[in-house]
PDB file of N, CA and C in Angstrom:
ATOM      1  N   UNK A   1     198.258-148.982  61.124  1.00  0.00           N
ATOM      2  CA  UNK A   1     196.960-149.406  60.624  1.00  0.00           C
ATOM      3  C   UNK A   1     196.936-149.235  59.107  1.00  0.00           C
ATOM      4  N   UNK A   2     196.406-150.399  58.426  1.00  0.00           N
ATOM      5  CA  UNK A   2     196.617-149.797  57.478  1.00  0.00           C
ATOM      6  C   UNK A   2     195.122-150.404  56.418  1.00  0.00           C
ATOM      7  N   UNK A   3     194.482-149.937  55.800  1.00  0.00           N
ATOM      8  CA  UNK A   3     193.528-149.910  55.088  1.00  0.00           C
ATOM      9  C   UNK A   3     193.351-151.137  53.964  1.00  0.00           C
ATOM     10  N   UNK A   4     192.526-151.722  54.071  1.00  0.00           N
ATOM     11  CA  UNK A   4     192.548-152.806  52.791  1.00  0.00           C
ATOM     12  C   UNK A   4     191.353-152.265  51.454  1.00  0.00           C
ATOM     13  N   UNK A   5     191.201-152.467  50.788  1.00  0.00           N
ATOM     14  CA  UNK A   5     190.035-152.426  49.455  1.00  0.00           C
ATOM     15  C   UNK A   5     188.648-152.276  50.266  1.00  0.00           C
ATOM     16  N   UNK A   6     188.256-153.310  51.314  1.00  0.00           N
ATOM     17  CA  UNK A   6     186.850-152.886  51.382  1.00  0.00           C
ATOM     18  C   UNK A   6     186.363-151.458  52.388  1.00  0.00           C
ATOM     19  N   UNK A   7     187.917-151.494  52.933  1.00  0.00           N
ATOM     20  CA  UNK A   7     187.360-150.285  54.024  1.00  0.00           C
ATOM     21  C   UNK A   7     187.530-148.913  52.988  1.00  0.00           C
ATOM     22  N   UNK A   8     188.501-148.740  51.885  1.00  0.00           N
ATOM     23  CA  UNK A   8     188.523-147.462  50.896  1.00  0.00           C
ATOM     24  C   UNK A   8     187.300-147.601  50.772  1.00  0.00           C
ATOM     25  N   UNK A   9     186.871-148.854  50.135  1.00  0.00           N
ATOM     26  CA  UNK A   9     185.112-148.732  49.506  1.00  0.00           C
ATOM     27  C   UNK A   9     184.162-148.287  50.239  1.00  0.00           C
ATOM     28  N   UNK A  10     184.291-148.525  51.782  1.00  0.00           N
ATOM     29  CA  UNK A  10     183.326-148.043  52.850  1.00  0.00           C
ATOM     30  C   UNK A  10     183.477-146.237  53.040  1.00  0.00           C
ATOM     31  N   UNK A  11     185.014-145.984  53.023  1.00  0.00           N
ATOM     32  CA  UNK A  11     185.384-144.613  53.293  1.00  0.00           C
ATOM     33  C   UNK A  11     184.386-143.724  52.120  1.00  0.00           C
ATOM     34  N   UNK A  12     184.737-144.228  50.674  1.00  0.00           N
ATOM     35  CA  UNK A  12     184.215-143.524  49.758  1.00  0.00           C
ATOM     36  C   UNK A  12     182.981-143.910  49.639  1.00  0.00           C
ATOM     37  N   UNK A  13     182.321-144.579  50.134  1.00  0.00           N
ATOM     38  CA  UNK A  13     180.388-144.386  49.959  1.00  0.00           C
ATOM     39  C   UNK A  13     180.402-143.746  50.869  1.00  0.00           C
ATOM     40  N   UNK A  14     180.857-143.797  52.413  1.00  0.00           N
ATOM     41  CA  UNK A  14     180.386-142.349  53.473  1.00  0.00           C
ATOM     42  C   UNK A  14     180.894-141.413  52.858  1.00  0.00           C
ATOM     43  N   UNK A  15     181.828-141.043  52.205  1.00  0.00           N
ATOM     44  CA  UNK A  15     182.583-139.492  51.131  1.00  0.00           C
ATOM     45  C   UNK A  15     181.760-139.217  50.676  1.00  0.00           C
ATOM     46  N   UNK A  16     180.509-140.175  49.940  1.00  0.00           N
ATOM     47  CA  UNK A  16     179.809-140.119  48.426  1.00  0.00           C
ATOM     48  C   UNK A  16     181.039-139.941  46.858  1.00  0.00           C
ATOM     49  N   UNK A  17     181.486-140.245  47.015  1.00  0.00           N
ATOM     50  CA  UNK A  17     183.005-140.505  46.125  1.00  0.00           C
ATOM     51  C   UNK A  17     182.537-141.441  45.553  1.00  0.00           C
ATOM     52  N   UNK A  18     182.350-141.405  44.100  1.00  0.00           N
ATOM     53  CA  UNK A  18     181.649-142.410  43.279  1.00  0.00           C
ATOM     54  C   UNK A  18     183.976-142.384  42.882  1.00  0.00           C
ATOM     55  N   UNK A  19     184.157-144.240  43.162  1.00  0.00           N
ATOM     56  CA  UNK A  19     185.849-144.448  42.686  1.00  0.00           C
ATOM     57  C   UNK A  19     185.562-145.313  42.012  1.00  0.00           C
ATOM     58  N   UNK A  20     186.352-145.436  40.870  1.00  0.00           N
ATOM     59  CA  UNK A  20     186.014-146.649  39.571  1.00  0.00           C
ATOM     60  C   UNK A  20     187.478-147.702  40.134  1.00  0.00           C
ATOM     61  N   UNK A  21     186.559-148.839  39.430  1.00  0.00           N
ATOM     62  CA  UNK A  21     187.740-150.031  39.926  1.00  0.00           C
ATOM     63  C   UNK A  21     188.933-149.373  39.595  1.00  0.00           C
ATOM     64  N   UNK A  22     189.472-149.009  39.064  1.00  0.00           N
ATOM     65  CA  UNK A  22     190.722-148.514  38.392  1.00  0.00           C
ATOM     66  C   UNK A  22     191.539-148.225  39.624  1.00  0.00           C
ATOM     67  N   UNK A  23     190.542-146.390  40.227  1.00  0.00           N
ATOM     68  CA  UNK A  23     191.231-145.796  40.893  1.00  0.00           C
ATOM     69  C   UNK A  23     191.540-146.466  42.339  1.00  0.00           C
ATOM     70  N   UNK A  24     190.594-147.843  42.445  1.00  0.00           N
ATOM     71  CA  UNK A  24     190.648-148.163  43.937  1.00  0.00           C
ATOM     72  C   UNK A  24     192.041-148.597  44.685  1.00  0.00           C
ATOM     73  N   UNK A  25     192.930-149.575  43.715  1.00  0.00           N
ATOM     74  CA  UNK A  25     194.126-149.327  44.280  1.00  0.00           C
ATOM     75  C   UNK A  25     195.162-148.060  44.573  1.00  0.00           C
ATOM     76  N   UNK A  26     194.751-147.261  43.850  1.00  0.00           N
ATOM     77  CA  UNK A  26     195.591-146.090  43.717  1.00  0.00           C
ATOM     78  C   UNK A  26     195.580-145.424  44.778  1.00  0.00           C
ATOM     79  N   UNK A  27     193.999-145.275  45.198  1.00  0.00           N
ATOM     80  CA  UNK A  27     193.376-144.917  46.365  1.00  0.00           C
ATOM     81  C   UNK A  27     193.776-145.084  47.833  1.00  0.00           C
ATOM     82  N   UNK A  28     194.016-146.383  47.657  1.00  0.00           N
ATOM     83  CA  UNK A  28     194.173-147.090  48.887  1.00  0.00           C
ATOM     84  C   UNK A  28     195.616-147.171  49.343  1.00  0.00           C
ATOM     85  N   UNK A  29     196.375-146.970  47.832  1.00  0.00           N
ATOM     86  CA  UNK A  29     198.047-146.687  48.607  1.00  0.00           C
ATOM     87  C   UNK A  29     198.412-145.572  48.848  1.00  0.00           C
ATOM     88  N   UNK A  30     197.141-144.171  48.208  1.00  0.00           N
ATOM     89  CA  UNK A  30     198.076-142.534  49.013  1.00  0.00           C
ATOM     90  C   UNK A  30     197.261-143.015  50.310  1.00  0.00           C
ATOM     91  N   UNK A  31     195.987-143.424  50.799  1.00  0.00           N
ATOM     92  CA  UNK A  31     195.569-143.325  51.855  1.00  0.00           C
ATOM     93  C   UNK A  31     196.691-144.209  52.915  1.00  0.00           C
ATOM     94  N   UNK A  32     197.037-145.344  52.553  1.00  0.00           N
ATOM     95  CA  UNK A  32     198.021-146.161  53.770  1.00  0.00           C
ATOM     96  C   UNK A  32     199.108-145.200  53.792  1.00  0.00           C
ATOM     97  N   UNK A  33     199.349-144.413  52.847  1.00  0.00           N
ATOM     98  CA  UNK A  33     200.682-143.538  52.548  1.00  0.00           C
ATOM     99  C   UNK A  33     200.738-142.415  53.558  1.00  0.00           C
ATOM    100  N   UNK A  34     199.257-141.935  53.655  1.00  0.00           N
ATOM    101  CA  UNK A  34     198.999-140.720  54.446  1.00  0.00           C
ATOM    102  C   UNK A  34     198.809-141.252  56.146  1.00  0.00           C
ATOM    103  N   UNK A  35     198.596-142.589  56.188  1.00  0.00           N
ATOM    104  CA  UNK A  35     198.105-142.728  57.395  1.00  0.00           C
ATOM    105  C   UNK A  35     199.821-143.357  58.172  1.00  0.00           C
ATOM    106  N   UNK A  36     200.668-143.369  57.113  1.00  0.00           N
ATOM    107  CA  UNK A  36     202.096-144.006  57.766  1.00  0.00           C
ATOM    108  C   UNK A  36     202.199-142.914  57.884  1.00  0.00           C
ATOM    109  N   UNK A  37     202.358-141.822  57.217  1.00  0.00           N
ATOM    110  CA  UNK A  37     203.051-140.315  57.510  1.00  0.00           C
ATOM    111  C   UNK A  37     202.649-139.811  59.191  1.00  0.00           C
ATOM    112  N   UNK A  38     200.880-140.525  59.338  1.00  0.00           N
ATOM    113  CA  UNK A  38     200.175-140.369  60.548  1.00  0.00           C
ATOM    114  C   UNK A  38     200.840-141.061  61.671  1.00  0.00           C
ATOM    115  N   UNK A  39     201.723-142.130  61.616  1.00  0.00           N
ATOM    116  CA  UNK A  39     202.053-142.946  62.632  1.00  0.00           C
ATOM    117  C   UNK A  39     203.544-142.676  62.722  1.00  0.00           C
ATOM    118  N   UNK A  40     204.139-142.185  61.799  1.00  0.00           N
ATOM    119  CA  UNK A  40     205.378-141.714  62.146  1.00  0.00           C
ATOM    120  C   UNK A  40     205.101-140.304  63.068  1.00  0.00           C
ATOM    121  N   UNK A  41     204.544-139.256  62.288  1.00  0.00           N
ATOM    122  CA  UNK A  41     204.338-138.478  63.430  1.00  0.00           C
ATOM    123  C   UNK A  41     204.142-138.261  64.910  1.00  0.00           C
ATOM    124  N   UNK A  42     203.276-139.531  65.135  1.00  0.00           N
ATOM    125  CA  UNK A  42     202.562-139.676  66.283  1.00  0.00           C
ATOM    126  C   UNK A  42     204.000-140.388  67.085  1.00  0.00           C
ATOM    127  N   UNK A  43     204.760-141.390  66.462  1.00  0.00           N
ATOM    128  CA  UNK A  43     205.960-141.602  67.216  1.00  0.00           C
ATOM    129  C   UNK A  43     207.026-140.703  67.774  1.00  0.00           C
ATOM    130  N   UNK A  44     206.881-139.605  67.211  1.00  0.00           N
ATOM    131  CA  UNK A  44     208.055-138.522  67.382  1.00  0.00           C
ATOM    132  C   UNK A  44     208.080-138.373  69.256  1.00  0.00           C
ATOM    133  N   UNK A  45     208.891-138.391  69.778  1.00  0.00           N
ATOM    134  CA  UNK A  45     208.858-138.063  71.232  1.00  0.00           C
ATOM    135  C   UNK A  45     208.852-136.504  71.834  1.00  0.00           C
ATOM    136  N   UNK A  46     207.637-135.628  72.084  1.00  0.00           N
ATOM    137  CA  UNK A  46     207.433-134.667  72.147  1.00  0.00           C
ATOM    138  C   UNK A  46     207.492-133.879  73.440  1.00  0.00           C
ATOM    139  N   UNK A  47     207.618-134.540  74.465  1.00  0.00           N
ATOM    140  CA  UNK A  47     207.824-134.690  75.975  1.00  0.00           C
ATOM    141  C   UNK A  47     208.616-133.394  76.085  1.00  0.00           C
ATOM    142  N   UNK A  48     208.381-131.937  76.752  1.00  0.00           N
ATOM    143  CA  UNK A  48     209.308-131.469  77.284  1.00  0.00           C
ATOM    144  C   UNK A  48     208.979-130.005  75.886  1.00  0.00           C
ATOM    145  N   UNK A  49     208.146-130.430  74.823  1.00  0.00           N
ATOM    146  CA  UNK A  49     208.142-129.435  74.059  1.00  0.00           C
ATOM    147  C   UNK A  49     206.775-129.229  74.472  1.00  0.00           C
ATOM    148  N   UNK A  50     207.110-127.331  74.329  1.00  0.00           N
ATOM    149  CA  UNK A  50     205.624-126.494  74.638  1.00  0.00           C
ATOM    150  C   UNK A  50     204.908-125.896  73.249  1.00  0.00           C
ATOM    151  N   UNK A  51     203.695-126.627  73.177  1.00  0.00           N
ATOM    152  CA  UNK A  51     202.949-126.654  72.358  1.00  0.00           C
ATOM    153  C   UNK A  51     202.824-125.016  71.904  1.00  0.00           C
ATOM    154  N   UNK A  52     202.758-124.646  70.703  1.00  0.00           N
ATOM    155  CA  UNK A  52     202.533-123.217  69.551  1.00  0.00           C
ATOM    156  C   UNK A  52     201.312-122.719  69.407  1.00  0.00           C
ATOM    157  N   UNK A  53     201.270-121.748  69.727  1.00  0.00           N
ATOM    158  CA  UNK A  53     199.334-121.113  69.237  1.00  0.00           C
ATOM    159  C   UNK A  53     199.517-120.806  67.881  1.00  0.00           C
ATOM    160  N   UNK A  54     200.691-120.383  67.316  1.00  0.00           N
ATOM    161  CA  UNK A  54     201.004-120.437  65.771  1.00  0.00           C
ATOM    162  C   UNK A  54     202.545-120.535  65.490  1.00  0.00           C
ATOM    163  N   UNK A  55     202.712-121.353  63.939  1.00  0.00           N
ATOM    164  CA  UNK A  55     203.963-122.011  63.878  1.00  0.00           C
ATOM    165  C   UNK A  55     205.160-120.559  63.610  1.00  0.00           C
ATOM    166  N   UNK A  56     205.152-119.996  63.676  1.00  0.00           N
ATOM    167  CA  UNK A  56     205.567-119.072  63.331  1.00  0.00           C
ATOM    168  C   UNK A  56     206.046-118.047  64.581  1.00  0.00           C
ATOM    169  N   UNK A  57     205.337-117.936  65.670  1.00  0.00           N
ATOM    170  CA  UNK A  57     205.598-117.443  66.863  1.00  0.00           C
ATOM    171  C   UNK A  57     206.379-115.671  66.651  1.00  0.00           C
ATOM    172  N   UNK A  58     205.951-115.104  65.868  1.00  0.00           N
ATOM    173  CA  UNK A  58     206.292-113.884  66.025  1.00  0.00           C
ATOM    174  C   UNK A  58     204.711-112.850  66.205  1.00  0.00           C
ATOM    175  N   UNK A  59     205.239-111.387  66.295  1.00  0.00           N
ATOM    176  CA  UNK A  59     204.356-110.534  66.554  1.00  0.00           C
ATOM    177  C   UNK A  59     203.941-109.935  65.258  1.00  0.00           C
ATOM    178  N   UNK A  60     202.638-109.795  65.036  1.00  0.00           N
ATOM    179  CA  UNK A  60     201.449-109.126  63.609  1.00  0.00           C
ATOM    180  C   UNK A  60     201.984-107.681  63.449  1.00  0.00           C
ATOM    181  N   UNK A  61     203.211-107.476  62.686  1.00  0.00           N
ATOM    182  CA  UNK A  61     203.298-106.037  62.444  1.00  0.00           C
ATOM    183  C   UNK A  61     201.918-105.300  61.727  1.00  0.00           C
ATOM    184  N   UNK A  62     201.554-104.004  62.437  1.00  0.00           N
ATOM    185  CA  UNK A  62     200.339-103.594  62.321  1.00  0.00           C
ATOM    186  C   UNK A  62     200.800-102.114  61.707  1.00  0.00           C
ATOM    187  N   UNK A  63     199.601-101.450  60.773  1.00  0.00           N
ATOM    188  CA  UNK A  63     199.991-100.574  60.489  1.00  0.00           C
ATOM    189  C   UNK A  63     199.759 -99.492  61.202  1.00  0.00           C
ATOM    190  N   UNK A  64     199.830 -98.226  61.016  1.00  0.00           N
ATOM    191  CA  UNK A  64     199.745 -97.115  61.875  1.00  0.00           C
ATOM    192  C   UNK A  64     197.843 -96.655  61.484  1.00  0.00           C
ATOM    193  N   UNK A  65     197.382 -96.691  63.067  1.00  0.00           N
ATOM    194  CA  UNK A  65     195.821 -96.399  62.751  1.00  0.00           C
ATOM    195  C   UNK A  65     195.937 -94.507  62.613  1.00  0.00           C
ATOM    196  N   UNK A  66     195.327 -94.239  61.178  1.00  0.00           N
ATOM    197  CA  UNK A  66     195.431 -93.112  60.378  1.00  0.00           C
ATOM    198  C   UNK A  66     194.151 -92.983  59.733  1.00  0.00           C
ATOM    199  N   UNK A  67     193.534 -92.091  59.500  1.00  0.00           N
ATOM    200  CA  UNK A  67     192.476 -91.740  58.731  1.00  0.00           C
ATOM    201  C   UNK A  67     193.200 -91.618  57.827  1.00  0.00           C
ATOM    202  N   UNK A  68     192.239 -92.839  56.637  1.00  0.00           N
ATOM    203  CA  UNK A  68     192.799 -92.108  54.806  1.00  0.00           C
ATOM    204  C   UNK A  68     192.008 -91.564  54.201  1.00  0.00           C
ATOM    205  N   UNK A  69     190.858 -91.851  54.638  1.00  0.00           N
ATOM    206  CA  UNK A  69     189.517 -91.550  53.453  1.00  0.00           C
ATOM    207  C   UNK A  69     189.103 -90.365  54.481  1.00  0.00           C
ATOM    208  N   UNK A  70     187.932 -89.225  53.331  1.00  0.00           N
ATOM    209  CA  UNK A  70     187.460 -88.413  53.956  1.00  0.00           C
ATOM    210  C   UNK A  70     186.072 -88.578  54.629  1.00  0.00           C
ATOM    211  N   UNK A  71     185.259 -88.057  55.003  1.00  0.00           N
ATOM    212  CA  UNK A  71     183.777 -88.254  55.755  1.00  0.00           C
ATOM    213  C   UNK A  71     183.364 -87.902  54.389  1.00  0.00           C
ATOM    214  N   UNK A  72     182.335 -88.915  54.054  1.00  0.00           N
ATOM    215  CA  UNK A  72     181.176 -88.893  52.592  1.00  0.00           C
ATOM    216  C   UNK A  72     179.637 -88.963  53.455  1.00  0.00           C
ATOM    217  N   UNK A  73     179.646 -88.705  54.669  1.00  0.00           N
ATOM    218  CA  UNK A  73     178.651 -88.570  54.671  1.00  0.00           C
ATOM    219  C   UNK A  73     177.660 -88.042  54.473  1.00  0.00           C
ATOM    220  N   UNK A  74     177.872 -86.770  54.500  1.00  0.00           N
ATOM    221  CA  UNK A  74     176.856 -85.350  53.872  1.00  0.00           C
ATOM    222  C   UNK A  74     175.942 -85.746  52.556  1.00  0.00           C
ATOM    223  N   UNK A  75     177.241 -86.052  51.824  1.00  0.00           N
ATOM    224  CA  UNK A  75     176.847 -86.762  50.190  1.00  0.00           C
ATOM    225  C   UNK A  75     175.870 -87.804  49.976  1.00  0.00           C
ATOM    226  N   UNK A  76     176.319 -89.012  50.691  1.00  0.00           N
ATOM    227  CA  UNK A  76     175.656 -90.003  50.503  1.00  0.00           C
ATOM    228  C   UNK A  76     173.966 -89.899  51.237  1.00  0.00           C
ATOM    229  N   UNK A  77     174.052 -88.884  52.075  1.00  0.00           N
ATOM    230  CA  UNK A  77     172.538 -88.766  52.684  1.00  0.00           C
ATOM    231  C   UNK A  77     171.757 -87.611  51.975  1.00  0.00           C
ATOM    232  N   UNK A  78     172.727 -87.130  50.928  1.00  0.00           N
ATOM    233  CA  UNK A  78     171.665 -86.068  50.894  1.00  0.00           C
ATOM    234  C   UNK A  78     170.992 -86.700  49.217  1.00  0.00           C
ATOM    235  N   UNK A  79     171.497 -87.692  49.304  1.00  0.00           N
ATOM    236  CA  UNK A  79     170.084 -88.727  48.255  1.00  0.00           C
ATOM    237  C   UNK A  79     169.089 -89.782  49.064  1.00  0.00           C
ATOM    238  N   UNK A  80     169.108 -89.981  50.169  1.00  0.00           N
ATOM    239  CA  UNK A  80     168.484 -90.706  50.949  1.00  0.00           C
ATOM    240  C   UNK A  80     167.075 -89.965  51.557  1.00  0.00           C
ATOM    241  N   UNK A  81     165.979 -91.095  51.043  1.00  0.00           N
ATOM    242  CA  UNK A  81     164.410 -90.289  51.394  1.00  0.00           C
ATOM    243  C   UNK A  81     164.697 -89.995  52.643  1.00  0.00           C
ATOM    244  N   UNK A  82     164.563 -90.343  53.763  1.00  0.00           N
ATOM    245  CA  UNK A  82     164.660 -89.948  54.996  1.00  0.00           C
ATOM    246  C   UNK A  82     166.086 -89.953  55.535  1.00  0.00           C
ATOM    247  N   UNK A  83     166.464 -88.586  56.863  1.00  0.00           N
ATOM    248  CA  UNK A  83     167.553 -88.739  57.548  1.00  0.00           C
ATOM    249  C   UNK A  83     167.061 -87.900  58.446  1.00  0.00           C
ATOM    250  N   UNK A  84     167.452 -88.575  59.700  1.00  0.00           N
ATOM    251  CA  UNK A  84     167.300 -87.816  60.992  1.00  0.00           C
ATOM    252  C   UNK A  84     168.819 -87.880  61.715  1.00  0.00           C
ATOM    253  N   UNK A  85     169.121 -86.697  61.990  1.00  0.00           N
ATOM    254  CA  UNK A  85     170.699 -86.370  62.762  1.00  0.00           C
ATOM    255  C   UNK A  85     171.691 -87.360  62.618  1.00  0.00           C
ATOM    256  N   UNK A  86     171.859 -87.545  61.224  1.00  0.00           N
ATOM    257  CA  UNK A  86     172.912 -88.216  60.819  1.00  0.00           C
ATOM    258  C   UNK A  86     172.571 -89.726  60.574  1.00  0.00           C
ATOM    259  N   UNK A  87     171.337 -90.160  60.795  1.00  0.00           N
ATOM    260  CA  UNK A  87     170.940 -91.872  60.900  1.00  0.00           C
ATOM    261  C   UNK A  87     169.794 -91.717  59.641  1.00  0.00           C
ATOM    262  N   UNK A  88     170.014 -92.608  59.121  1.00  0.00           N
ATOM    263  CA  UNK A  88     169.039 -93.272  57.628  1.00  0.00           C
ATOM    264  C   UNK A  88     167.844 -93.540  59.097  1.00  0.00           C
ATOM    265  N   UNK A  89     166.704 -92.980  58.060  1.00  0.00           N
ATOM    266  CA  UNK A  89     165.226 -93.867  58.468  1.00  0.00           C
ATOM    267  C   UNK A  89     164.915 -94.573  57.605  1.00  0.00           C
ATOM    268  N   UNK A  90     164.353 -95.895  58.255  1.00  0.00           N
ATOM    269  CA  UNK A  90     163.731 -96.932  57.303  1.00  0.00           C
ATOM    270  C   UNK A  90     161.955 -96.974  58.011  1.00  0.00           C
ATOM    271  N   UNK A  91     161.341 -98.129  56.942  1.00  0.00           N
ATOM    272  CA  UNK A  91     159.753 -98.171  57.239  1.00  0.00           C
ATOM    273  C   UNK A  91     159.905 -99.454  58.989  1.00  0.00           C
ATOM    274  N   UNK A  92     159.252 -98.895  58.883  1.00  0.00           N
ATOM    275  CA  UNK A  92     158.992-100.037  60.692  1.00  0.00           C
ATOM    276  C   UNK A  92     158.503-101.643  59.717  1.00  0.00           C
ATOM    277  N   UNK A  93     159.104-103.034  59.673  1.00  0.00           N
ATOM    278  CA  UNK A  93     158.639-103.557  59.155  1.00  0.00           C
ATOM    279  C   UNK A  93     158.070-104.826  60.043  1.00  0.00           C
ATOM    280  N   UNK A  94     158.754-104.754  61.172  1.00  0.00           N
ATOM    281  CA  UNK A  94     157.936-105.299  62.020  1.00  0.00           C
ATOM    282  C   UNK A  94     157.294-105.283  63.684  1.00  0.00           C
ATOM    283  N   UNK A  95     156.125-105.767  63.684  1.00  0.00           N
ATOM    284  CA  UNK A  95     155.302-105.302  64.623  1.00  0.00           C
ATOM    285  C   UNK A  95     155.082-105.485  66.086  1.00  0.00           C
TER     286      UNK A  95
END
């Protein structure tokens, strides 16, 4: 399939892509360019291959779950107007 001048012009008013005459050919040959890249792909014979949840297919080395930081909590509440057993109070704001 491949794209002529008025359908770029249609593509780019649904885009909102204000394209000056200039760029319209330019336009229109990466787009046929991108859409052959689309039809070669689609020819490839894939039959027999099992589709990837990611291209890469290995396992997320993870780091070791470790406490780094210390408990700031004491600190940070003891500037806070209200605290009840460890929980911030706020105003009731709705009814």
């Amino acid at each position: 399939m491949a794209l002529d001048r008025s359908d770029v012009e249609k593509i780019a008013h649904l885009a909102r892509l204000g394209l000056n005459e200039a760029d319209l050919p330019r336009t229109t040959d990466a787009l046929n360019s991108i859409l052959g890249l689309v039809d070669q792909m689609q020819a490839v014979d894939t039959s027999g291959i099992e589709p990837l949840a990611h291209p890469l297919e290995a396992s997320q080395r993870l780091r070791a779950d470790q406490v780094t930081e210390s408990n700031h909590r004491e600190a940070y509440q003891a500037i806070a107007p209200a605290v009840e057993n460890g929980l911030y109070l706020v105003p009731k704001v709705i009814d």
